[in-house]
N, C-alpha and C. Protein backbone atom coordinates (compact mmCIF):
# COMPACT_ATOMS: atom_id res chain seq x y z
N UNK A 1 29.96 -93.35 -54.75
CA UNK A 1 31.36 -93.51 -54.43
C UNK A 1 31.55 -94.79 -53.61
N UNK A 2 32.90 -95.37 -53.72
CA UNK A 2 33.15 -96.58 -52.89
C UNK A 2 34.57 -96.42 -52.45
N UNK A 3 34.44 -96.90 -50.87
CA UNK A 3 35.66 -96.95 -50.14
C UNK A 3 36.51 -98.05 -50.34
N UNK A 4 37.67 -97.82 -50.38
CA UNK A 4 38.69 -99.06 -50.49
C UNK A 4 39.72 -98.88 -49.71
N UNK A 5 40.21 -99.65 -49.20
CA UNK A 5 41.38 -100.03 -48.03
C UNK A 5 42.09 -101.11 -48.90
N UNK A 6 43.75 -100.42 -48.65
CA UNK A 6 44.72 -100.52 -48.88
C UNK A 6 45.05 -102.05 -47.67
N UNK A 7 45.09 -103.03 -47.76
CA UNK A 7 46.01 -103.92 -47.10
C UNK A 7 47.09 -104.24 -47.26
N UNK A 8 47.48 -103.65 -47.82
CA UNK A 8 49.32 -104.26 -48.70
C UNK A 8 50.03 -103.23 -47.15
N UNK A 9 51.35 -103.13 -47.27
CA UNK A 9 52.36 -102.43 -46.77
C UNK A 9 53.12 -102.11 -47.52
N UNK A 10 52.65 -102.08 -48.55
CA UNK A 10 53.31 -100.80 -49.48
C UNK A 10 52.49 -99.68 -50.31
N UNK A 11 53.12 -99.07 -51.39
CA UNK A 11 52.06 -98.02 -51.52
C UNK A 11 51.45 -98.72 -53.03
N UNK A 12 49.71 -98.48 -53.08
CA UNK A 12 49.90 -99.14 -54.48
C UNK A 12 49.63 -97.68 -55.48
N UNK A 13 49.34 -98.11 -56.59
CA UNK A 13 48.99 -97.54 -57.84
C UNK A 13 47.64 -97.81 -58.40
N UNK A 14 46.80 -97.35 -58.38
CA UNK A 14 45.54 -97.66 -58.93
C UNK A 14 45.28 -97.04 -60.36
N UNK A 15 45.14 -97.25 -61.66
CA UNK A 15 44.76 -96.77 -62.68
C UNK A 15 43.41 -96.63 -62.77
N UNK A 16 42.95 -95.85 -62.99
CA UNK A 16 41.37 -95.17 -63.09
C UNK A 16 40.79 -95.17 -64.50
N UNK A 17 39.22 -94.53 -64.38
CA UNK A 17 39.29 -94.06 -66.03
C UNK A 17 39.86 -92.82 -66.24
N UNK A 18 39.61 -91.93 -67.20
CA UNK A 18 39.74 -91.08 -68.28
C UNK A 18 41.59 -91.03 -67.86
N UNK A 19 42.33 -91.31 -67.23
CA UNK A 19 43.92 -91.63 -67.64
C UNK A 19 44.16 -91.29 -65.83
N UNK A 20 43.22 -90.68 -65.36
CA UNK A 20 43.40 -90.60 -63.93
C UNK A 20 44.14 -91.74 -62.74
N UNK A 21 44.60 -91.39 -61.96
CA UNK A 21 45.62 -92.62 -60.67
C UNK A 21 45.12 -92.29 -59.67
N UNK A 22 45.16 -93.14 -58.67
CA UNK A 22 44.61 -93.38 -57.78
C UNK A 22 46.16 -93.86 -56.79
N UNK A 23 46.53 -92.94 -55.80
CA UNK A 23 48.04 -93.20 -54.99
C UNK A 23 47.41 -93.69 -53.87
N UNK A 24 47.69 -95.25 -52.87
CA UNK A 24 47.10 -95.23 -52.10
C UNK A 24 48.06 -95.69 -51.07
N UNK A 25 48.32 -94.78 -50.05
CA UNK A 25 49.22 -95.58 -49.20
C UNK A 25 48.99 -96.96 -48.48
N UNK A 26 50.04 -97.65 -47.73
CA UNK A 26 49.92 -98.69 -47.08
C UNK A 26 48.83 -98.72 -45.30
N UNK A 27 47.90 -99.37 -45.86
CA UNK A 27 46.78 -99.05 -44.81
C UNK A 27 45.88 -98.09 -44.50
N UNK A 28 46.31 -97.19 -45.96
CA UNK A 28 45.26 -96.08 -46.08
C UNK A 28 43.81 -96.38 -47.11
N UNK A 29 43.02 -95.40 -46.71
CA UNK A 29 41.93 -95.89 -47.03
C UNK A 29 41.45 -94.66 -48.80
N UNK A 30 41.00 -95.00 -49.54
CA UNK A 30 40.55 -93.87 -50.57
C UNK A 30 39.11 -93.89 -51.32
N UNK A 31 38.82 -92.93 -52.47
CA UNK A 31 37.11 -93.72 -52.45
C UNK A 31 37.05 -93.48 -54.37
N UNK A 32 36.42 -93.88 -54.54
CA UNK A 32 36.64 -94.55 -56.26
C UNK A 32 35.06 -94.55 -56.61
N UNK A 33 34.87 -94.06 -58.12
CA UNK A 33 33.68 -93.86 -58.68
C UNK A 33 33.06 -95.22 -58.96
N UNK A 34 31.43 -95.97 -58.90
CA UNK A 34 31.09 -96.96 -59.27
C UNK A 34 31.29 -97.42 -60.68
N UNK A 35 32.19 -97.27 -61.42
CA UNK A 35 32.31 -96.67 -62.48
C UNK A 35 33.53 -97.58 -62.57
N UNK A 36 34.36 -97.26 -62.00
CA UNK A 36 35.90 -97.43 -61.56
C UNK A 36 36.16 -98.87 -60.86
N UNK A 37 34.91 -99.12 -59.80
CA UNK A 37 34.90 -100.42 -59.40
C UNK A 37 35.02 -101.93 -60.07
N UNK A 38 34.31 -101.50 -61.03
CA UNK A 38 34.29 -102.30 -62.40
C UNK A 38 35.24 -102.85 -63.37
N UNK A 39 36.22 -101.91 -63.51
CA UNK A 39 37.35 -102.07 -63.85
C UNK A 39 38.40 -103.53 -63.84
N UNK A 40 38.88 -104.00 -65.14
CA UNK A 40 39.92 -105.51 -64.45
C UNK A 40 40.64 -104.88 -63.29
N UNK A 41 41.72 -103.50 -63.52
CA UNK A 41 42.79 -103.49 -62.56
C UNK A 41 41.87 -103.26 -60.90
N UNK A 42 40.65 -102.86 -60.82
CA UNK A 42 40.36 -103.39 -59.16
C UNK A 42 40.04 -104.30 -58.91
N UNK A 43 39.07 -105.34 -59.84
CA UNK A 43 39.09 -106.61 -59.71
C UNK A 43 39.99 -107.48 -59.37
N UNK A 44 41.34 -107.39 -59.94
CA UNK A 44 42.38 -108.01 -59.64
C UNK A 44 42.83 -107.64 -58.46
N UNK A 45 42.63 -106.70 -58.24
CA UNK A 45 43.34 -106.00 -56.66
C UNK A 45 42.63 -106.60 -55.50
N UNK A 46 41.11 -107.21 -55.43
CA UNK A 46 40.12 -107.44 -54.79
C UNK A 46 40.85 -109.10 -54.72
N UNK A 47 40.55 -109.44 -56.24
CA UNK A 47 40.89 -110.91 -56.06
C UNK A 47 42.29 -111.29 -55.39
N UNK A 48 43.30 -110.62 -55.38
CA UNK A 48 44.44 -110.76 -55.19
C UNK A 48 44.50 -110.89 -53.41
N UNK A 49 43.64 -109.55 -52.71
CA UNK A 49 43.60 -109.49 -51.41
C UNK A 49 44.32 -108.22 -51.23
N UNK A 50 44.69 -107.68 -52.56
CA UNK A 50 45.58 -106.07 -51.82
C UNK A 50 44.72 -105.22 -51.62
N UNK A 51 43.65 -105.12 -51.93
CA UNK A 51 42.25 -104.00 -51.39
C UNK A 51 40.94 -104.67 -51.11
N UNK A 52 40.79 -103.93 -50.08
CA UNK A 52 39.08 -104.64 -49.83
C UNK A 52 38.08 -103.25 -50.03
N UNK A 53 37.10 -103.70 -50.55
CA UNK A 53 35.92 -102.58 -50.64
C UNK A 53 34.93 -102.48 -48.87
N UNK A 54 35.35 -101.18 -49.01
CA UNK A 54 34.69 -101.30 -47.62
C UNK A 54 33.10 -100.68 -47.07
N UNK A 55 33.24 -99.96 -48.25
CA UNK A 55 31.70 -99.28 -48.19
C UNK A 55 30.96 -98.73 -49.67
N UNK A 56 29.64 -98.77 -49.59
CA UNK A 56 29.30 -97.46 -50.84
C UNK A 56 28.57 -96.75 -50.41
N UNK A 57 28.68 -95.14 -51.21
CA UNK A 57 27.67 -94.47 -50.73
C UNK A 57 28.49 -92.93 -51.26
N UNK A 58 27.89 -91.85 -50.35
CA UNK A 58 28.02 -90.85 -51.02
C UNK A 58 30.15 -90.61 -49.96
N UNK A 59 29.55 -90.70 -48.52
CA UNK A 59 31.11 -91.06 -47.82
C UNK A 59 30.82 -91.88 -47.19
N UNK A 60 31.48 -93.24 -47.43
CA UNK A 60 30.69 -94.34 -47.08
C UNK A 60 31.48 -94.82 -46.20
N UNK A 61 32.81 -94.56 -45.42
CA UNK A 61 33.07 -95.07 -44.16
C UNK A 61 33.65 -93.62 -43.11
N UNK A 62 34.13 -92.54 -43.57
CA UNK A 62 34.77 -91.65 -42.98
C UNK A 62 33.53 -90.58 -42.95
N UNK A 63 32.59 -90.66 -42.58
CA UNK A 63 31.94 -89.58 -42.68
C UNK A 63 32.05 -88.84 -41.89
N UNK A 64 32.61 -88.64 -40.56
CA UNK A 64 32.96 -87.78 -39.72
C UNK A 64 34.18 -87.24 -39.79
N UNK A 65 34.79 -87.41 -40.52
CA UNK A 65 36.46 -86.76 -40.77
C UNK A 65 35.84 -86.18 -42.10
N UNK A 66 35.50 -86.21 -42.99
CA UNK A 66 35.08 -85.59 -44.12
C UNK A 66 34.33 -84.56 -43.77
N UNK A 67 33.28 -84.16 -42.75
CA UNK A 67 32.26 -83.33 -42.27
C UNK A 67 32.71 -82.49 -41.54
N UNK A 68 33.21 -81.42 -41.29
CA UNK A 68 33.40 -80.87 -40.26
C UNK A 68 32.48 -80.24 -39.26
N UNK A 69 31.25 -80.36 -39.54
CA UNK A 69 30.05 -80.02 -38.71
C UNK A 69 30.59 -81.20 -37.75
N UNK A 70 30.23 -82.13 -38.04
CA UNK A 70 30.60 -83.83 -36.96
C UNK A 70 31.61 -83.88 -36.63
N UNK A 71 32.34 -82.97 -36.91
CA UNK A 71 33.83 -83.57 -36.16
C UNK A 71 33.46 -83.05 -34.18
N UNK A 72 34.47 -83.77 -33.60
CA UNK A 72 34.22 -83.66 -31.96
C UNK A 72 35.51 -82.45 -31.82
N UNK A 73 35.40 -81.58 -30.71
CA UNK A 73 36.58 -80.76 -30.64
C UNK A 73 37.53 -81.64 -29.45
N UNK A 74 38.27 -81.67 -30.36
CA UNK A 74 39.03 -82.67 -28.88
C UNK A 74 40.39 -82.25 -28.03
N UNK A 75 40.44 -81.13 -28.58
CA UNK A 75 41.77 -80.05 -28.19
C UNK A 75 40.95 -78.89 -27.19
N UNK A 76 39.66 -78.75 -26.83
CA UNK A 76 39.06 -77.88 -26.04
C UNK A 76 39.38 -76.41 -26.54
N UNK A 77 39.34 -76.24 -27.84
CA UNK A 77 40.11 -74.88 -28.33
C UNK A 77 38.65 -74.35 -28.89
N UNK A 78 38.17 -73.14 -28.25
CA UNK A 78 36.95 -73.00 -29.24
C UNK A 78 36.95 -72.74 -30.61
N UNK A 79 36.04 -72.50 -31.53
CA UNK A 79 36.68 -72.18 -33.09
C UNK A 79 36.14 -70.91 -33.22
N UNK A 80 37.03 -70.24 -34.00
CA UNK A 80 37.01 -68.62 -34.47
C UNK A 80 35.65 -68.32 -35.20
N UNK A 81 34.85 -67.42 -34.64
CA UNK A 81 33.69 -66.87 -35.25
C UNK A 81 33.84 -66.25 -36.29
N UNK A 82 35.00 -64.99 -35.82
CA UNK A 82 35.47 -64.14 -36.92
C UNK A 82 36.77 -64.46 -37.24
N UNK A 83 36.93 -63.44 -38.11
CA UNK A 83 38.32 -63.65 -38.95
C UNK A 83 39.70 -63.33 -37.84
N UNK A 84 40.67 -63.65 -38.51
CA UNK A 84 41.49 -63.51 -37.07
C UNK A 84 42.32 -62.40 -36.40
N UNK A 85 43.07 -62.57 -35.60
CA UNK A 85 43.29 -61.13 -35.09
C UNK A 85 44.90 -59.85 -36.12
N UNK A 86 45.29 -60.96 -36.61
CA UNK A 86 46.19 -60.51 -37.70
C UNK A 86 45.89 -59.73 -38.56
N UNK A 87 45.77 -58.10 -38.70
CA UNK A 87 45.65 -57.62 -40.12
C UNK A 87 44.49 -56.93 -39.42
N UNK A 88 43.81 -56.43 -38.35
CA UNK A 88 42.42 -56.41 -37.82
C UNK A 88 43.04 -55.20 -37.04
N UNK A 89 43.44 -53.98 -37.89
CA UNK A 89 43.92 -53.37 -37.09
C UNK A 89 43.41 -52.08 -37.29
């Protein structure tokens, strides 16, 4: 997989293979098959300056937002062992 960042400020459109799209907001980031990289319409997007490739790999820049083992608790809320107290009656 490969990461790509959106530099435009608007939203683009990415055409994929098998008829698949790719919606990417303005300054958002998304991740695309090596497959897909290849493609004229990302080439042009690269050459143009509206996306930059930012990583490869399996999650090649967000790997801690994708993982939830790695995520940090940053609300000090512990997380539920069991199921919750609704319906537990």
């Amino acid at each position: 997989m490969i990461t790509i960042l959106n530099q435009t400020s608007r939203f683009l459109r990415i055409t994929l293979s098998w008829g698949k799209v790719l919606r990417l907001g303005p300054r958002k980031e998304g991740q695309i098959s090596t497959q897909d990289a290849e493609r004229d319409s990302i080439t042009q997007l690269v050459a143009d300056g509206a996306i930059k490739i930012i990583g490869v790999g399996p999650q090649a820049s967000s790997s801690a937002a994708a993982n939830p083992a790695k995520r940090t608790n940053v609300q000090s809320h512990q997380p539920r062992v069991s199921g919750g107290h609704r319906g537990d009656r």
